[in-house]
Every structure is written in structure tokens, then in C-alpha cells.
N, C-alpha and C. Protein backbone atom coordinates (compact mmCIF):
# COMPACT_ATOMS: atom_id res chain seq x y z
N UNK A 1 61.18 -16.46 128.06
CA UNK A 1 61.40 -16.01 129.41
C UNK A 1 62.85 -16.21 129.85
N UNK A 2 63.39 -16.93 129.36
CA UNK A 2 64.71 -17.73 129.99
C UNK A 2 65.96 -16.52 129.31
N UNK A 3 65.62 -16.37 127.83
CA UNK A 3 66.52 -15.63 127.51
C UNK A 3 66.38 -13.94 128.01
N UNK A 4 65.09 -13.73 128.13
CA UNK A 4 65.03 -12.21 129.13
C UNK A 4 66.17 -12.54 130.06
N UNK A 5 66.02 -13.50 131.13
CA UNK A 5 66.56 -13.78 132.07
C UNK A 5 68.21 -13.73 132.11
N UNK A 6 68.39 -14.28 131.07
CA UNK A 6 69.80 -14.15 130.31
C UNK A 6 70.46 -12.92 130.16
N UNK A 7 69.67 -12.31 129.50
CA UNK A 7 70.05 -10.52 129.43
C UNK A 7 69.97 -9.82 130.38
N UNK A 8 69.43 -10.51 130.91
CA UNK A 8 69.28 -9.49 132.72
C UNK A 8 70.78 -9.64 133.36
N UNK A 9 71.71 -10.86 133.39
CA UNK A 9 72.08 -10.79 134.19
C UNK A 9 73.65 -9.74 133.98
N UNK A 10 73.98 -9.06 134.94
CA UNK A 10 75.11 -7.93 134.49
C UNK A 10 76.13 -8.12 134.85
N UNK A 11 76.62 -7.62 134.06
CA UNK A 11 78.37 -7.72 133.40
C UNK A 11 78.45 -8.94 132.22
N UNK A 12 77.46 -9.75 131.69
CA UNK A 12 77.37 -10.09 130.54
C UNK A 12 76.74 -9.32 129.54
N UNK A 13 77.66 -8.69 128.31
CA UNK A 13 77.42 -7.61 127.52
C UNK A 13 76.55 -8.85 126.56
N UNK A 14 75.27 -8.24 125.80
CA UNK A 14 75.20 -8.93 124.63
C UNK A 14 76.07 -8.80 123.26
N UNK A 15 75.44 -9.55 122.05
CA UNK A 15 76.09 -9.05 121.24
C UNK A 15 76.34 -7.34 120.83
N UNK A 16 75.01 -7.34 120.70
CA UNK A 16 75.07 -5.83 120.15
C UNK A 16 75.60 -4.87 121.21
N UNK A 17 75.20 -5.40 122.69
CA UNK A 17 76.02 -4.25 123.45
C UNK A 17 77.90 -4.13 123.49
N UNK A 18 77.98 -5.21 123.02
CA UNK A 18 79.43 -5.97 122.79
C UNK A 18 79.72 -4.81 122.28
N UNK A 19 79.54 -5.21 120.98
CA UNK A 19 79.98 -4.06 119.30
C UNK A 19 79.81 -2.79 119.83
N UNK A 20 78.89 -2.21 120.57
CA UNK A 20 78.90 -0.71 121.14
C UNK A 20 80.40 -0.11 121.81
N UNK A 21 80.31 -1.18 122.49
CA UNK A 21 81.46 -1.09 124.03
C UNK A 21 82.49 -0.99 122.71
N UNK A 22 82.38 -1.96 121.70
CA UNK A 22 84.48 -1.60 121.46
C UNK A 22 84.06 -0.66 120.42
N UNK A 23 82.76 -0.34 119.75
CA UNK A 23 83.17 1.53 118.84
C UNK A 23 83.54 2.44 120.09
N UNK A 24 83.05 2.54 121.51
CA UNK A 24 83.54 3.34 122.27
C UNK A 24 84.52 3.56 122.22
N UNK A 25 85.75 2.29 122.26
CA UNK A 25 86.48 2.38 122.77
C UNK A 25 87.81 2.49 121.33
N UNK A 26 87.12 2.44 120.51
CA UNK A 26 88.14 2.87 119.45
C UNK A 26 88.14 1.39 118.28
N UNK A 27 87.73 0.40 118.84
CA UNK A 27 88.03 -0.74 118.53
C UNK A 27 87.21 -1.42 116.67
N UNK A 28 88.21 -2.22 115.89
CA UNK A 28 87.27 -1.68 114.36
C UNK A 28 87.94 -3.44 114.35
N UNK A 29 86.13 -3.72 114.01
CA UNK A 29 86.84 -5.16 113.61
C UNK A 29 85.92 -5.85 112.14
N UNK A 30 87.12 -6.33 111.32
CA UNK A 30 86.71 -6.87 110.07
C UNK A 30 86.47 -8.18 109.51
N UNK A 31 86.25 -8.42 109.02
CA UNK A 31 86.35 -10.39 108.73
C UNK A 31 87.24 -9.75 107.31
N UNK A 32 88.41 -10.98 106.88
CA UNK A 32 88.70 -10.98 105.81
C UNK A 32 87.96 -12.00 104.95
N UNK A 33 87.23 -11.59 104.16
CA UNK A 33 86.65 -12.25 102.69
C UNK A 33 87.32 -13.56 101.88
N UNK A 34 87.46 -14.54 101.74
CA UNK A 34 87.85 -15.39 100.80
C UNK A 34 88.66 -15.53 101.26
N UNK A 35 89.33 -15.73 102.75
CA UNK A 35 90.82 -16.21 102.49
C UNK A 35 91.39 -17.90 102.73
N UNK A 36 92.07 -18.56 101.60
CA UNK A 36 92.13 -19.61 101.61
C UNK A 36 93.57 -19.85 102.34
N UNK A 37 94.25 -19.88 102.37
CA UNK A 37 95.54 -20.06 103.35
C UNK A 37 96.69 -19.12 103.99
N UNK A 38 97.01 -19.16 105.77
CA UNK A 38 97.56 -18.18 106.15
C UNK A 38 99.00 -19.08 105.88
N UNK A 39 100.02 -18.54 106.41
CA UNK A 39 101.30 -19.26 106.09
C UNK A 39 102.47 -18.51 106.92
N UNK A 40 102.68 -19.13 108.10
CA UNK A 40 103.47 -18.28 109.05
C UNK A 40 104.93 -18.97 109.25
N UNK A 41 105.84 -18.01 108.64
CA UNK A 41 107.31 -19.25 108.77
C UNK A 41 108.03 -18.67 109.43
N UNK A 42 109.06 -19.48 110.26
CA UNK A 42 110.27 -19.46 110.99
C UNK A 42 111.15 -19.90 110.36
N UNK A 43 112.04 -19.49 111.42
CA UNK A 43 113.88 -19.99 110.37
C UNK A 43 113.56 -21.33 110.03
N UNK A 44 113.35 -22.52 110.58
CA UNK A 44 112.76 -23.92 110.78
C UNK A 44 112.06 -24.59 110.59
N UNK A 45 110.57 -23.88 110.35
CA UNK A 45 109.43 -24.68 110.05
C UNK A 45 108.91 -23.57 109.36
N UNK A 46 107.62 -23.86 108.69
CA UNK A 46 106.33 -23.09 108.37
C UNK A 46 104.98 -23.61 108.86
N UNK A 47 103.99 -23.04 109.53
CA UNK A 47 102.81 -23.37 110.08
C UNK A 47 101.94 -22.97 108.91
N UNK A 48 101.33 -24.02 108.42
CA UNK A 48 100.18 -23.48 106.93
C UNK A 48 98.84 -23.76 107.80
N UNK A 49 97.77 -22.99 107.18
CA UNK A 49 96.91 -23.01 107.96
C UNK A 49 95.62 -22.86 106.99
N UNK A 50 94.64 -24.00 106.43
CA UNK A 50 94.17 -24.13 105.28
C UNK A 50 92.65 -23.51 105.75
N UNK A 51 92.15 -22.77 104.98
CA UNK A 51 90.69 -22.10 105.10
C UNK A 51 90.30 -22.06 106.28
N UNK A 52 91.48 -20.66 106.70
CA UNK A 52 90.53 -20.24 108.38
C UNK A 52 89.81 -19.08 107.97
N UNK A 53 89.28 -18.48 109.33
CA UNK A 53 88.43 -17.44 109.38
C UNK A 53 89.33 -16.13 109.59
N UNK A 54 89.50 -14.96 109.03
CA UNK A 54 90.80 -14.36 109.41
C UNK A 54 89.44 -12.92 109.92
N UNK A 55 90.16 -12.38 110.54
CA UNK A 55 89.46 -11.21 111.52
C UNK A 55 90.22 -10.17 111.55
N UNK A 56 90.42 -8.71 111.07
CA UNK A 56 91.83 -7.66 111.27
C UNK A 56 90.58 -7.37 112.73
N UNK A 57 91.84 -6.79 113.80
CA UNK A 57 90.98 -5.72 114.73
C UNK A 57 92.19 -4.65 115.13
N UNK A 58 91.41 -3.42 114.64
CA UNK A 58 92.21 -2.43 114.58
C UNK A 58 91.70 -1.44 115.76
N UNK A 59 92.91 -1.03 116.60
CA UNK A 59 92.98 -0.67 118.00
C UNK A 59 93.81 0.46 118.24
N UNK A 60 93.50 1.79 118.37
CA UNK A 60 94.49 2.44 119.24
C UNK A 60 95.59 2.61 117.40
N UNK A 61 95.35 2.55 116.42
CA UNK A 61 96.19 2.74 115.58
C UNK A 61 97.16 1.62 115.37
N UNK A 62 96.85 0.44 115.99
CA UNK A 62 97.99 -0.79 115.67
C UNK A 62 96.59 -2.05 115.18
N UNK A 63 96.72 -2.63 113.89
CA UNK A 63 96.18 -3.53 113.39
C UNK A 63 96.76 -5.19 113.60
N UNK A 64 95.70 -5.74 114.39
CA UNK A 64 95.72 -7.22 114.72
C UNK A 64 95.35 -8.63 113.67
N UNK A 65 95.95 -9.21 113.51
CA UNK A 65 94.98 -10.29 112.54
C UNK A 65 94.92 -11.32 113.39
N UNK A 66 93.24 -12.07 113.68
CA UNK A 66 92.96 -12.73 114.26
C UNK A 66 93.13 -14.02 113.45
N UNK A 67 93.48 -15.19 113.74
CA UNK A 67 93.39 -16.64 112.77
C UNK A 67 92.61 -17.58 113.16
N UNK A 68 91.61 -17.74 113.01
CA UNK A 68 91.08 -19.32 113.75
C UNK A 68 90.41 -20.25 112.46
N UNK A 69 89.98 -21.48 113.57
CA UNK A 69 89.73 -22.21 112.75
C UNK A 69 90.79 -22.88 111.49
N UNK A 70 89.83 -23.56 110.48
CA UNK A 70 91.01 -24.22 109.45
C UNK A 70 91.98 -25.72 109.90
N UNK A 71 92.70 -25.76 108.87
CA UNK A 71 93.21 -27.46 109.07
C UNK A 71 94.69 -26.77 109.01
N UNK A 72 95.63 -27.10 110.24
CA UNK A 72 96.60 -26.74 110.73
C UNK A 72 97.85 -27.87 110.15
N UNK A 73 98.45 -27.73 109.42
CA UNK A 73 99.73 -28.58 109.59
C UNK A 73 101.49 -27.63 109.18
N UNK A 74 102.38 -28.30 109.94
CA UNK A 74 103.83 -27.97 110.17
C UNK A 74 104.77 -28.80 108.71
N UNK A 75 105.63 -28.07 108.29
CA UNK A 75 106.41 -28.32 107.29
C UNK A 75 108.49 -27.69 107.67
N UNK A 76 108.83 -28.52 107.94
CA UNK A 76 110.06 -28.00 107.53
C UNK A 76 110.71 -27.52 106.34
N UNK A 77 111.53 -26.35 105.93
CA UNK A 77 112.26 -25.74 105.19
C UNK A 77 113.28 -25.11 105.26
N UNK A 78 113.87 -25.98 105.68
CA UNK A 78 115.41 -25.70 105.67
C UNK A 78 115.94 -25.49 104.43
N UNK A 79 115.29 -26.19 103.31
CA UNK A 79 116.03 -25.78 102.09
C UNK A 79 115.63 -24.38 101.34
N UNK A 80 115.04 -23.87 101.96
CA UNK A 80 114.10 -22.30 101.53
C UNK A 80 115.79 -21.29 102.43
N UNK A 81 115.94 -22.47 103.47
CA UNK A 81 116.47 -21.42 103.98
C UNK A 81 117.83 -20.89 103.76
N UNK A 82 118.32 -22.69 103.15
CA UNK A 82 119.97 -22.18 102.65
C UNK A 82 119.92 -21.17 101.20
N UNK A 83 119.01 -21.64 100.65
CA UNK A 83 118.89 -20.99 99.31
C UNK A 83 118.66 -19.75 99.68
N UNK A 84 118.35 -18.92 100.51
CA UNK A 84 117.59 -17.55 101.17
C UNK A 84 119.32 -16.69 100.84
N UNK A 85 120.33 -17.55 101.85
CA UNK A 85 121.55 -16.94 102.39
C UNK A 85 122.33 -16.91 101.52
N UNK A 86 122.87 -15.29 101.04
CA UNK A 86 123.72 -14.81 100.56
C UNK A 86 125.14 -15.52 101.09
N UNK A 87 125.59 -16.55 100.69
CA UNK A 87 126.81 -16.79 101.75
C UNK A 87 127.88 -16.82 100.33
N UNK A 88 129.01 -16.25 100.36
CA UNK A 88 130.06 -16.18 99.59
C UNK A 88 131.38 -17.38 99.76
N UNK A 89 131.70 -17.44 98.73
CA UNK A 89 132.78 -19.22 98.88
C UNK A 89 134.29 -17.84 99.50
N UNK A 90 134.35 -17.12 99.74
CA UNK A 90 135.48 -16.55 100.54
C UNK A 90 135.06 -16.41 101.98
N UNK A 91 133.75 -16.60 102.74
CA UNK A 91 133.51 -16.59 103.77
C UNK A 91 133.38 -18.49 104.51
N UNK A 92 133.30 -19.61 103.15
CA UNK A 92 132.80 -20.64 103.56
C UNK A 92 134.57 -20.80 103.86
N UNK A 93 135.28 -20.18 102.60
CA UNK A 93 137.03 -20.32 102.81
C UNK A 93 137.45 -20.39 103.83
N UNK A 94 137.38 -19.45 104.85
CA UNK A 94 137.81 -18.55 105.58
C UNK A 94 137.58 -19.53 106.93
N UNK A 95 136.07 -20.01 106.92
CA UNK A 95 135.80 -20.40 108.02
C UNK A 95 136.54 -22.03 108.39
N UNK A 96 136.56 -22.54 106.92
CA UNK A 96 137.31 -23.93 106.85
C UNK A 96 138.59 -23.59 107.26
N UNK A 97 139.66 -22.74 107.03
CA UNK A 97 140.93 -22.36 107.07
C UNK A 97 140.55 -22.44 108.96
N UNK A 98 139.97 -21.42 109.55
CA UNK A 98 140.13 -21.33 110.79
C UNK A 98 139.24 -22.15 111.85
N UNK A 99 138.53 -23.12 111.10
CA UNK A 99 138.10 -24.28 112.18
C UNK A 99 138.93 -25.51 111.60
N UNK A 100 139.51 -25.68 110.53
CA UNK A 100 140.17 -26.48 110.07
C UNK A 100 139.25 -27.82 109.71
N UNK A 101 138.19 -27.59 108.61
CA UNK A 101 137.60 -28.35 108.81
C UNK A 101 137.23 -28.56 106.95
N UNK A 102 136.50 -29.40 106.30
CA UNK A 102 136.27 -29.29 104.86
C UNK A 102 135.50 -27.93 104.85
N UNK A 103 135.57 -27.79 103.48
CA UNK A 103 134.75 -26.39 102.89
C UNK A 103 133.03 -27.31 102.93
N UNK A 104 132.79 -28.30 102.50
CA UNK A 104 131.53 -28.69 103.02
C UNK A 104 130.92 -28.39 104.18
N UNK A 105 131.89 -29.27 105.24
CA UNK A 105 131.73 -28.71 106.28
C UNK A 105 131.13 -27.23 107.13
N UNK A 106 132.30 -26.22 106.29
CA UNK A 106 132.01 -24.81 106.68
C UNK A 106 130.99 -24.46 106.00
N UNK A 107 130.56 -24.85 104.90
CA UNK A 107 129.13 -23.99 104.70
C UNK A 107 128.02 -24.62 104.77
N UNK A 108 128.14 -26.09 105.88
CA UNK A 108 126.63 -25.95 106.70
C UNK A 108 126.42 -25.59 107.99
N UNK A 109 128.28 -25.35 108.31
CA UNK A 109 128.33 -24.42 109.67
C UNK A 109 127.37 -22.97 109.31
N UNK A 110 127.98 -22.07 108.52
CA UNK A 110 127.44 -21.08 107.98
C UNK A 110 125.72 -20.97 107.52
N UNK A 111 125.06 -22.11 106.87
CA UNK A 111 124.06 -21.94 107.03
C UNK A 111 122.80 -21.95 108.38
N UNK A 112 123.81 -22.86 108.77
CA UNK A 112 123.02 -23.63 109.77
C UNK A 112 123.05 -22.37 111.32
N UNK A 113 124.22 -21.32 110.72
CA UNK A 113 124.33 -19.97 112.02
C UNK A 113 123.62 -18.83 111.45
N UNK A 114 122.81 -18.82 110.64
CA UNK A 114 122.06 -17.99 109.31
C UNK A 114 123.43 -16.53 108.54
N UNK A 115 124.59 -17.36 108.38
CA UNK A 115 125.70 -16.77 108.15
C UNK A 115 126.52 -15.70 109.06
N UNK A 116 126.57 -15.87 110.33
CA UNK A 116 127.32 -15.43 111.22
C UNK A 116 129.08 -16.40 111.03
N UNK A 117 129.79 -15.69 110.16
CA UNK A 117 131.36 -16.17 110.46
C UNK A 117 131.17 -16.71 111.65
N UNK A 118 131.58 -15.70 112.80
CA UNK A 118 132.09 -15.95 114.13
C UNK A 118 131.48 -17.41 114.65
N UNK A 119 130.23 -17.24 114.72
CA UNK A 119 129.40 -18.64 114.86
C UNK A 119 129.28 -20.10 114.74
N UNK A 120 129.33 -19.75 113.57
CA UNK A 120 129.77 -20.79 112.57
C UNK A 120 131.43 -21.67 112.75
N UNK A 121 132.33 -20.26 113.18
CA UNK A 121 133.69 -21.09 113.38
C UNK A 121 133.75 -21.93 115.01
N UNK A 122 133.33 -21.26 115.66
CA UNK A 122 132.70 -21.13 117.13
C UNK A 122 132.33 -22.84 117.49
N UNK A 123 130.93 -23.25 116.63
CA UNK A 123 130.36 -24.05 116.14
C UNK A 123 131.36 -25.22 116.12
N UNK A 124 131.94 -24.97 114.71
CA UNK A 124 132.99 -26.16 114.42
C UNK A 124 134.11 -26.79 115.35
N UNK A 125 134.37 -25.56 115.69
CA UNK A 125 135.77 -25.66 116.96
C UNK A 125 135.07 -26.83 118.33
N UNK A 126 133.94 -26.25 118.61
CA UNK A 126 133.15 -27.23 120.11
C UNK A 126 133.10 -28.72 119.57
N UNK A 127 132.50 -28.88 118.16
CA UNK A 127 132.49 -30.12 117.51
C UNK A 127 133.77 -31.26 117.35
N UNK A 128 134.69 -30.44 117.45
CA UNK A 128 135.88 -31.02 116.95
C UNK A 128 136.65 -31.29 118.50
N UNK A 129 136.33 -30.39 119.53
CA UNK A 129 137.31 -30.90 120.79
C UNK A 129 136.27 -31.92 121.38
């Protein structure tokens, strides 16, 4: 009786009326199968995200991936990141010559600006006055 009661009351869709409402509306949603880890990185960190539930929902022609669930932990990689950058020893030159600073120096200015010269000299110069 209670759950009749439940379904009665409106503007709460059930499930199945749920799933109706979004084929109306264009809406396509999937579970992804087996997936054991998502892995979302920034210049700075990486967010790993161990045996979630992953969901695509595809809308209007643009595909969503839903993430939940799973055991969440943060990792820095900064060293993914210097190794990433093309940086040339005539640009680390260049930048030491015009902040006046070691060539060490200039190429963790340079990494650390994801190889922007200007930046990087910019950088050194504020450090030094």
C-alpha cells in the first residue's frame, strides 16, 4: 500500500518513467564494463580514482562520462612534467644571460612557466629585486 502511495505522488518520476523521459528527450546512457582506474591529470597533480562506476551519457550529440564511487587518492608529478617539455639549452641560455642568473636556475624558471621565455625571465627578475 505504502509504495502505491509512493507512486502516486507527482512530479516524482519512477524508475522506468525516468528512462522514458530522457529517450524523449534524446538522452543515451551507458555503464562502462570493467573499468578499473580513471586517471585525471593537471599540470600539478593527478587524481587516480581506483574501481569506480563509470556511466557515458550522451546528449544532444556531446558525450558525458559520469565517475563515481571508487577509492580516490592525489599524486604529484612534476617530474612527468619537466620530462614532458621540449625546452632547448639555447632557450635555458638565453634566459640565464637576461635574468642573470645560473643556467640551473633558468631551466627551473622555464619549467616551472611550462616553457614560456618571457615568463620565466619575468619570474627570475621579481626573485632577484
Amino acid at each position: 500500500m505504502a509504495y502505491k502511495a509512493l507512486r502516486s505522488v507527482k512530479g516524482v518520476p519512477t524508475g522506468r518513467e525516468a528512462m522514458r523521459m530522457m529517450q524523449k528527450m534524446g538522452m543515451d546512457m551507458k555503464e562502462i564494463a570493467n573499468v578499473r582506474q580513471v586517471v585525471i591529470k593537471t599540470t600539478d597533480k593527478q587524481i587516480i580514482i581506483d574501481d569506480p562506476t563509470v556511466t557515458t551519457i550522451t546528449m544532444q550529440g556531446q558525450t558525458m562520462f559520469q565517475v563515481a564511487g571508487g577509492t580516490v587518492k592525489e599524486e604529484g608529478h612534476k617530474e612527468e612534467v619537466e620530462e614532458a617539455l621540449p625546452i632547448s639549452e639555447d632557450d635555458v641560455k638565453l634566459v640565464a644571460e637576461q635574468a642573470a642568473v645560473s643556467v640551473e636556475e633558468a631551466r627551473k624558471a622555464l619549467i616551472e612557466s611550462g616553457g614560456d621565455l618571457a615568463q620565466a625571465i619575468l619570474a627570475l627578475k621579481a626573485k632577484s629585486s
